[in-house]
Protein backbone atom coordinates (compact mmCIF):
# COMPACT_ATOMS: atom_id res chain seq x y z
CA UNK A 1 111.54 68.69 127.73
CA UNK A 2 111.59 67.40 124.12
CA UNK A 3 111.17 69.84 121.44
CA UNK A 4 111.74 69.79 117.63
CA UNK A 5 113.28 72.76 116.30
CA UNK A 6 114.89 74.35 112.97
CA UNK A 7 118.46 74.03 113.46
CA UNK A 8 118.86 74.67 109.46
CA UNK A 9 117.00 76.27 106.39
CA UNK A 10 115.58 72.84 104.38
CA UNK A 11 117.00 70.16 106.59
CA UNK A 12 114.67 67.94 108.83
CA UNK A 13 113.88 69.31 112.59
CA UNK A 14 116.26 68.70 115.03
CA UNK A 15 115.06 66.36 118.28
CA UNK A 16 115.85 68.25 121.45
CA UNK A 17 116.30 67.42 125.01
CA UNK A 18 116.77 69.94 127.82
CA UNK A 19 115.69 70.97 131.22
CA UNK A 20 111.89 72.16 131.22
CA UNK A 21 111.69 75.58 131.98
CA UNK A 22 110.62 77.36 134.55
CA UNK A 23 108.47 80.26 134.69
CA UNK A 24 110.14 83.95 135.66
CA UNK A 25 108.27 86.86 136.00
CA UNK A 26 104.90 87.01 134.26
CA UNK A 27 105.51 83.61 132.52
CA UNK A 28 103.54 80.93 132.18
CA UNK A 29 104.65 77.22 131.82
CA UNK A 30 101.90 74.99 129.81
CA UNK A 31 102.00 71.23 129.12
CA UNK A 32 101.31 70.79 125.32
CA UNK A 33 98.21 68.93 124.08
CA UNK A 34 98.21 69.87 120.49
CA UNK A 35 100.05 72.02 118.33
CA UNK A 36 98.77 72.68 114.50
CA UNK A 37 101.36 72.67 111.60
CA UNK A 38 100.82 75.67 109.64
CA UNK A 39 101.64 76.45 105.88
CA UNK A 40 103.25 79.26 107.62
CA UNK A 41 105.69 76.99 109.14
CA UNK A 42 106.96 75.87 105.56
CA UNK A 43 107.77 79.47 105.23
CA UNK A 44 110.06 79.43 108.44
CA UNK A 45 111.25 75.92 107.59
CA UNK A 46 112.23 76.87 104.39
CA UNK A 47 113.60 80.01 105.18
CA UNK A 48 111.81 82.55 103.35
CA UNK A 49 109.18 84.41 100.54
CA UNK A 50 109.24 84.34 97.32
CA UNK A 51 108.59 88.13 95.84
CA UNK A 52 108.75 87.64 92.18
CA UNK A 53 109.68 89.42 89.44
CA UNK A 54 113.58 88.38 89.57
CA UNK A 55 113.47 90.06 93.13
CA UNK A 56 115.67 88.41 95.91
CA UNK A 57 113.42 86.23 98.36
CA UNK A 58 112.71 87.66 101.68
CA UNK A 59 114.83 86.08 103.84
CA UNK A 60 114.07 84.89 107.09
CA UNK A 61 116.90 86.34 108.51
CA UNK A 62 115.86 89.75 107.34
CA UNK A 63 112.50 89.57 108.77
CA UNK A 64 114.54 89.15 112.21
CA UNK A 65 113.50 85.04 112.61
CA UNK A 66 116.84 83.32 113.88
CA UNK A 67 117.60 79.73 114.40
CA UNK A 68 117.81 77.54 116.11
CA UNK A 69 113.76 78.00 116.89
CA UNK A 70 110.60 75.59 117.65
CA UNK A 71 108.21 76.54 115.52
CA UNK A 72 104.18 76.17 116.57
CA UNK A 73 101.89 79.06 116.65
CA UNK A 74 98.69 77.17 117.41
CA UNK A 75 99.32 75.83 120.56
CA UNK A 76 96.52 74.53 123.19
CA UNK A 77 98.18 73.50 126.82
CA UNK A 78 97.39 72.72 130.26
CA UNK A 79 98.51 75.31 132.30
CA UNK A 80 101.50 73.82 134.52
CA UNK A 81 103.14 76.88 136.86
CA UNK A 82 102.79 80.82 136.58
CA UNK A 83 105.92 82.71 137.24
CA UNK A 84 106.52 84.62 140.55
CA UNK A 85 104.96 87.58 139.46
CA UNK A 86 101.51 86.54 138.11
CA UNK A 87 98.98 88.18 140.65
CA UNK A 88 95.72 86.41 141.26
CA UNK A 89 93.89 89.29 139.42
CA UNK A 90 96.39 88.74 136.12
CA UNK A 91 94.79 85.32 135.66
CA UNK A 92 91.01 86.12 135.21
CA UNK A 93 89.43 83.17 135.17
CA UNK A 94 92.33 80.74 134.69
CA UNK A 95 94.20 78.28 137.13
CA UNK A 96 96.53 75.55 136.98
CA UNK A 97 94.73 72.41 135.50
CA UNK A 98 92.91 74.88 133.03
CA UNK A 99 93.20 73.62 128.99
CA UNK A 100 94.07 76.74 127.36
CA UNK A 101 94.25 78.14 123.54
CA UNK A 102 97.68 80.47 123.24
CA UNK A 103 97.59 83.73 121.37
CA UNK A 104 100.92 83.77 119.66
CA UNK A 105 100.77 87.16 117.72
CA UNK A 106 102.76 89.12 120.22
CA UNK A 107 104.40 92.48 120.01
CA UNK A 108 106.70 94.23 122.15
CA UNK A 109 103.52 95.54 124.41
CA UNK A 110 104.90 99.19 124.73
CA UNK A 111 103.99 101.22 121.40
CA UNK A 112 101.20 102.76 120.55
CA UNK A 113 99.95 100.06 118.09
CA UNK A 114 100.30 97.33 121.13
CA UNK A 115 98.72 99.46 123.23
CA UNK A 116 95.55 100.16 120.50
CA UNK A 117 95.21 96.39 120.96
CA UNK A 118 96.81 95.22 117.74
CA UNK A 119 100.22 93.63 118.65
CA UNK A 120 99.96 91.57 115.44
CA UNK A 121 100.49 94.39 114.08
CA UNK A 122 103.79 95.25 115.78
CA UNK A 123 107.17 96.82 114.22
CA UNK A 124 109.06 94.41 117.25
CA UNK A 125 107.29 90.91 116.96
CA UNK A 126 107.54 88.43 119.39
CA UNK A 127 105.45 86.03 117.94
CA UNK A 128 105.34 82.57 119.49
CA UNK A 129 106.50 79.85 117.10
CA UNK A 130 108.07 82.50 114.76
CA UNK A 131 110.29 84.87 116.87
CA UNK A 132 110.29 82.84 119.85
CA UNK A 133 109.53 79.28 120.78
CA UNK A 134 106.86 77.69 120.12
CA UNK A 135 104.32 74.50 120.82
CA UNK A 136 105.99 71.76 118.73
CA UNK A 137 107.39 71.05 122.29
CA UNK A 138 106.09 68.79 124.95
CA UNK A 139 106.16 72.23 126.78
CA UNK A 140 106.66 75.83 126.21
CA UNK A 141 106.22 79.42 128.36
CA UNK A 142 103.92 81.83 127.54
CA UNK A 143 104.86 85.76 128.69
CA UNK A 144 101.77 86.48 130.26
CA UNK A 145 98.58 84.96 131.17
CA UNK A 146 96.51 87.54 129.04
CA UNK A 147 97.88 85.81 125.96
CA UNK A 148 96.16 82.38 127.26
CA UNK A 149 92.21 81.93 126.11
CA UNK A 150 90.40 79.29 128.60
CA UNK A 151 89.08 76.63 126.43
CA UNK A 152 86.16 75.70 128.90
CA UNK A 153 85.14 72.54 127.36
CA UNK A 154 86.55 73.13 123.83
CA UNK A 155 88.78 70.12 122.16
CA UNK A 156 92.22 70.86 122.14
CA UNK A 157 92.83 69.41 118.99
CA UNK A 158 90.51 70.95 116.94
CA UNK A 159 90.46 73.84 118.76
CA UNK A 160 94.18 74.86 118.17
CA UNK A 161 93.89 75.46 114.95
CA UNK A 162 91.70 78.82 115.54
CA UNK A 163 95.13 80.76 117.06
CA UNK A 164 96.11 80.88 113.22
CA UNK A 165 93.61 79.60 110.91
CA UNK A 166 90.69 80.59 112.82
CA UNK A 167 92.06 84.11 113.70
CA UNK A 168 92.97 84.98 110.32
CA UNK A 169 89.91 84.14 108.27
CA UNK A 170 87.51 85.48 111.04
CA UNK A 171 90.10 88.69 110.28
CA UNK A 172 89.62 88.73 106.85
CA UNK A 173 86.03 87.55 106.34
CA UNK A 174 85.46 90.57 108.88
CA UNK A 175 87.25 93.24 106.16
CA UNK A 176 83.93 91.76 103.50
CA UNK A 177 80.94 91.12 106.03
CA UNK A 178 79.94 94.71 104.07
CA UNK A 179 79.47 92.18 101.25
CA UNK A 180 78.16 88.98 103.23
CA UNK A 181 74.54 89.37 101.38
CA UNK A 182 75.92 87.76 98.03
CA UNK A 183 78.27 84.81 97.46
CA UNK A 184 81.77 85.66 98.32
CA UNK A 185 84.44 83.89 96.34
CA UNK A 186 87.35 82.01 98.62
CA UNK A 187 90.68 80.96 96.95
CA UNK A 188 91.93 78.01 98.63
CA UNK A 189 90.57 74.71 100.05
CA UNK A 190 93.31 74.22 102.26
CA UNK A 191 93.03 74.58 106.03
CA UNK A 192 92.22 77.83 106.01
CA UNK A 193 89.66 77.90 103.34
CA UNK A 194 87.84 75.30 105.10
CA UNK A 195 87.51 77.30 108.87
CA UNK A 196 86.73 80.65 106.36
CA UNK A 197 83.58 78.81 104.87
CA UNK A 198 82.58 77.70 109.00
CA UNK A 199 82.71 80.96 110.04
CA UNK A 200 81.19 82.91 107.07
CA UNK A 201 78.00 80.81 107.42
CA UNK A 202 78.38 81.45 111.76
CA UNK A 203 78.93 85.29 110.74
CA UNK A 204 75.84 85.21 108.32
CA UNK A 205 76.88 84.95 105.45
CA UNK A 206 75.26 84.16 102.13
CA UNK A 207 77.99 81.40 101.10
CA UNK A 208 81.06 81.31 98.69
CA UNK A 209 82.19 79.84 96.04
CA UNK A 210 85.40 78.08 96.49
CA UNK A 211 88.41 77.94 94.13
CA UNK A 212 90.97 75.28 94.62
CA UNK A 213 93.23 72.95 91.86
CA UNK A 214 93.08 70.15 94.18
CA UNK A 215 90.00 67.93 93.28
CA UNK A 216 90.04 66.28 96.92
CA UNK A 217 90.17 69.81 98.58
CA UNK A 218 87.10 70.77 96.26
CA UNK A 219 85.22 67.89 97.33
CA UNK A 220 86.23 68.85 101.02
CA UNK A 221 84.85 72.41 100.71
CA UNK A 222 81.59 71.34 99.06
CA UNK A 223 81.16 68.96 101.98
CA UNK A 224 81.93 71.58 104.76
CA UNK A 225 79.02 73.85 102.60
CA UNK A 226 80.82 75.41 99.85
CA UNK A 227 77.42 77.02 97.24
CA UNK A 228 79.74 75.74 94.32
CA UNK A 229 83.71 75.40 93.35
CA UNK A 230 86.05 76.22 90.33
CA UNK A 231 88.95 74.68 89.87
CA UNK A 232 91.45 77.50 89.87
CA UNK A 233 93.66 75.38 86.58
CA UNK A 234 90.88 75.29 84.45
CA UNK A 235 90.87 77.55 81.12
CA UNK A 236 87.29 78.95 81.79
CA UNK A 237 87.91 79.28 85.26
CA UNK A 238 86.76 83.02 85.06
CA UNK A 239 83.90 82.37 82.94
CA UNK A 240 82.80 79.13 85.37
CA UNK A 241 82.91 81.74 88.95
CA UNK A 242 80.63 84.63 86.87
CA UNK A 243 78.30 82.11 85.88
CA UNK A 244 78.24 79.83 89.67
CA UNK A 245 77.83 83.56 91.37
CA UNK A 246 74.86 84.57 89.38
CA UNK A 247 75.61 88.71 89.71
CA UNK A 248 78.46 90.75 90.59
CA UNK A 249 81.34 89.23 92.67
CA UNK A 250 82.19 92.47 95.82
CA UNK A 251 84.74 90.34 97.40
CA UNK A 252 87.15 87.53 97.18
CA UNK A 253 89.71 86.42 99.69
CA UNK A 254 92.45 84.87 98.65
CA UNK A 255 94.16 82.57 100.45
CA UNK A 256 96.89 80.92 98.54
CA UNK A 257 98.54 84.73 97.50
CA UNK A 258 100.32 83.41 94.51
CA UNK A 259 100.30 85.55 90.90
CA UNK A 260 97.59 83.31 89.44
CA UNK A 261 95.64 82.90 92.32
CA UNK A 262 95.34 86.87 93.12
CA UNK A 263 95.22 87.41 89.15
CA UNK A 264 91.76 85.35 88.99
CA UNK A 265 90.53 87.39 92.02
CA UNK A 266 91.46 90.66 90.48
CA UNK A 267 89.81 89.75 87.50
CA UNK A 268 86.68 88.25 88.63
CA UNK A 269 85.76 91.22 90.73
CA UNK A 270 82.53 94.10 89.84
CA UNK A 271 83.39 97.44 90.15
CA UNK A 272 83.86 98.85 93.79
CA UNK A 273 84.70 95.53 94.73
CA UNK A 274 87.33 94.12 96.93
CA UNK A 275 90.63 91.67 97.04
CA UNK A 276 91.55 90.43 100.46
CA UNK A 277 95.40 88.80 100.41
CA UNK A 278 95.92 86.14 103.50
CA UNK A 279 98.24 83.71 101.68
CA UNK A 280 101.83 84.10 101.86
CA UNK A 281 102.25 81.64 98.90
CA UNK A 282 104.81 83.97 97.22
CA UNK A 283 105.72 86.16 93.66
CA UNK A 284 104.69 88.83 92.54
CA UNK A 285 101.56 90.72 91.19
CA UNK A 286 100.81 90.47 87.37
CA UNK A 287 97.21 92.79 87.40
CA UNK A 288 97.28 95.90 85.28
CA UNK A 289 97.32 98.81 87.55
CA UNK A 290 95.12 101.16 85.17
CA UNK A 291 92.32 98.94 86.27
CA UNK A 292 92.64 99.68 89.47
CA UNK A 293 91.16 102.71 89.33
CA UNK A 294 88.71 102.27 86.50
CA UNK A 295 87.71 99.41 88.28
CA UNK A 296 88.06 101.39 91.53
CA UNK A 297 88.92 98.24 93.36
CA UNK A 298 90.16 98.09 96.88
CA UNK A 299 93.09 95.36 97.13
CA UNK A 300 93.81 94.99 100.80
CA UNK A 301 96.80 92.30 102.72
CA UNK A 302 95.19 90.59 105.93
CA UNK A 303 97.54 89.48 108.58
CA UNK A 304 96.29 87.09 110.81
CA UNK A 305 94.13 88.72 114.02
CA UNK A 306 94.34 90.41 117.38
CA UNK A 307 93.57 89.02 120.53
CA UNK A 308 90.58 90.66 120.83
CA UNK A 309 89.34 89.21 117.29
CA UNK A 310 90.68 85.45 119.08
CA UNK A 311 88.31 85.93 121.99
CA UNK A 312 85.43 87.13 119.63
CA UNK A 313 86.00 84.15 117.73
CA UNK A 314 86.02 81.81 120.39
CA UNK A 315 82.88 83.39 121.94
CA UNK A 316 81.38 82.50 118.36
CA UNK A 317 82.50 79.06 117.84
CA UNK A 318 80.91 78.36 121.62
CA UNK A 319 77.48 80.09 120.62
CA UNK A 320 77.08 78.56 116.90
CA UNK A 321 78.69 75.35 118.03
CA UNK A 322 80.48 75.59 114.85
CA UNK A 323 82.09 72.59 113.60
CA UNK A 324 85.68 72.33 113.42
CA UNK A 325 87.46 71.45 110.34
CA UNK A 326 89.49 68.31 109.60
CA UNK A 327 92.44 67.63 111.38
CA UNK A 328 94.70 64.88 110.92
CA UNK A 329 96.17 64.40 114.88
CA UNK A 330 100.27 63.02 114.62
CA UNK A 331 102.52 62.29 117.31
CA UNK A 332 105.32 65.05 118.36
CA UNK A 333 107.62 62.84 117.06
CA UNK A 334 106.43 62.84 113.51
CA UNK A 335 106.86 66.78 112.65
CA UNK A 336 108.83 66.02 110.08
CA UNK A 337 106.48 63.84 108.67
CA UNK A 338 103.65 66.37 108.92
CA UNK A 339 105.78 69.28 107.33
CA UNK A 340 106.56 67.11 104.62
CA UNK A 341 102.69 66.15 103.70
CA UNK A 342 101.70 69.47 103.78
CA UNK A 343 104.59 71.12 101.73
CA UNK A 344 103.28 68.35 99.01
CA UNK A 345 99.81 69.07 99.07
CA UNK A 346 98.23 66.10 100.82
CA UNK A 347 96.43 67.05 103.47
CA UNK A 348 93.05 68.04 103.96
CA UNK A 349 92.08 70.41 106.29
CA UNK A 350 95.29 70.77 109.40
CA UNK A 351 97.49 68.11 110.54
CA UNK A 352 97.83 68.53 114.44
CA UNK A 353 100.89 67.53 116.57
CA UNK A 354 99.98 65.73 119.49
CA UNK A 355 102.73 65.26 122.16
């Protein structure tokens, strides 16, 4: 099995080659067909957050990640073997041959918030790609069939971007859809931005307007049906999102999470309105907190989605035939590569390893 894996903080992946494994237990072994590099991976690659304000950067190592580790948490495979204790009635309607999207926001399956059906929110992750391998491998195990999602039909290359990107904007857009009757405003064009402004229209939404400093990425959005966009660097970028949203702005969802990027959100919000934060760009936050209440504004964090949200999304991208965002397919053995273009801004929509 080749794999490539961080074996330091800021140094190119390692190229592996060991035994494939076999599945024990509830495992399942899947043959990779495409693997999305996330901005979340830069995070892991790098080796951890920056919190602002002179604070010391959250270190992987604190957060429990440890190296050496393949990273890939939107995986698609064909499933290969199950492990000698996968029952017939633990596969539903899977079987070996079956194309399959992996859920990688695991938890330890035991507490009460696992058990309530949100293991991304766990105190114990396992999370695939993070905590535990993941699909920038030819092949990888999965603990348990109920974390594969049969992609009956789907593309695997387009479709493995929905384990991350999908999940968490179809999580966050669903914290708004109170709001979905006027123009929502979406920070970032990236990835992410892109599958939000797919699924808000599939979800019924009126539209957003779509901040982003990258000119290409603005073009991008308008194409994929952005109502209008701002560029976030302009001096009047305020001024430009009152004026393109024609009333009172209720929501914005910020997906870059940086101090100027939720400072433009903060600010361009009515009264009673709402700030969703997905990105994990890093520092810290520079709004006034008296206007937090005056402006009784709800400022709420959004990480990524449950499994049940994954299946609801897939179920929606079958019925409103949505179309998938951009992806830029590489080989497995440009990773590197791929990390590199995205940690310098030039991709458009997801690059997608391919093995």
């Amino acid at each position: 099995m080749k794999s490539f894996m961080v074996a330091e903080f800021n140094a190119p992946l390692k190229e592996v080659d060991q035994p494939t494994p076999q599945p024990t237990g509830s495992q399942v072994l899947i043959k990779v067909k495409a693997a999305g590099v996330c901005h979340s991976d830069l995070h892991i690659w790098e080796g951890g957050y920056d919190l602002g304000h002179g604070r010391k950067p959250l270190s992987l190592k604190d957060r429990g990640v440890s190296l050496p580790r393949t990273m890939g948490h939107e995986s698609v495979g064909e499933i290969v073997a199950f492990g000698p204790d996968v029952k017939a009635s633990d596969t539903g309607d899977l079987k070996i041959g079956d194309v399959a999207l992996v859920y990688p926001w695991i938890g330890c399956g035991k507490c009460a918030t696992c058990l309530a059906g949100d293991e991304n929110m766990c105190l114990k992750p396992a999370s695939l790609g993070v905590y535990c391998d993941g699909g920038y491998a030819d092949h990888m195990t999965v603990p348990n069939p109920r974390y594969l999602l049969n992609l009956r039909g789907l593309d695997p290359v387009t479709a493995a971007p929905y384990a991350c990107s999908g999940v968490t904007t179809y999580s966050a857009l669903k914290k708004v859809e109170a709001d979905f009757g006027s123009p929502i405003v979406i920070i970032g064009a990236g990835g992410l931005g892109l599958m939000a402004l797919s699924l808000l229209k599939a979800m019924g939404g009126k539209g957003a307007i779509v901040v982003d400093i990258d000119a290409r990425k603005r073009e991008a959005a308008e194409q994929a049906g952005a109502l209008a966009t701002v560029d976030g660097g302009a001096a009047d970028a305020l001024e430009q999102l009152a004026q393109k949203a024609g009333g009172p702005i209720r929501a914005v969802i910020d997906l870059v999470g940086n101090a100027k990027t939720t400072q433009l959100g903060f600010d361009c919000l009515s009264k009673g309105g709402k700030l969703v934060i997905v990105g994990l760009f890093g520092g810290g936050a520079t709004f006034a907190l008296p206007l937090i209440p005056i402006k009784a504004l709800t400022i709420q964090g959004s990480y990524v989605g449950n499994l049940r949200e994954t299946e609801e999304l897939l179920d929606l991208v079958r019925s409103k035939k949505i179309a998938p965002i951009p992806v830029t397919p590489m080989p497995l053995a440009k990773a590197n590569v791929a990390l590199v273009e995205l940690q310098k801004g030039r991709l458009v929509g997801r690059a997608v390893l391919t093995p």
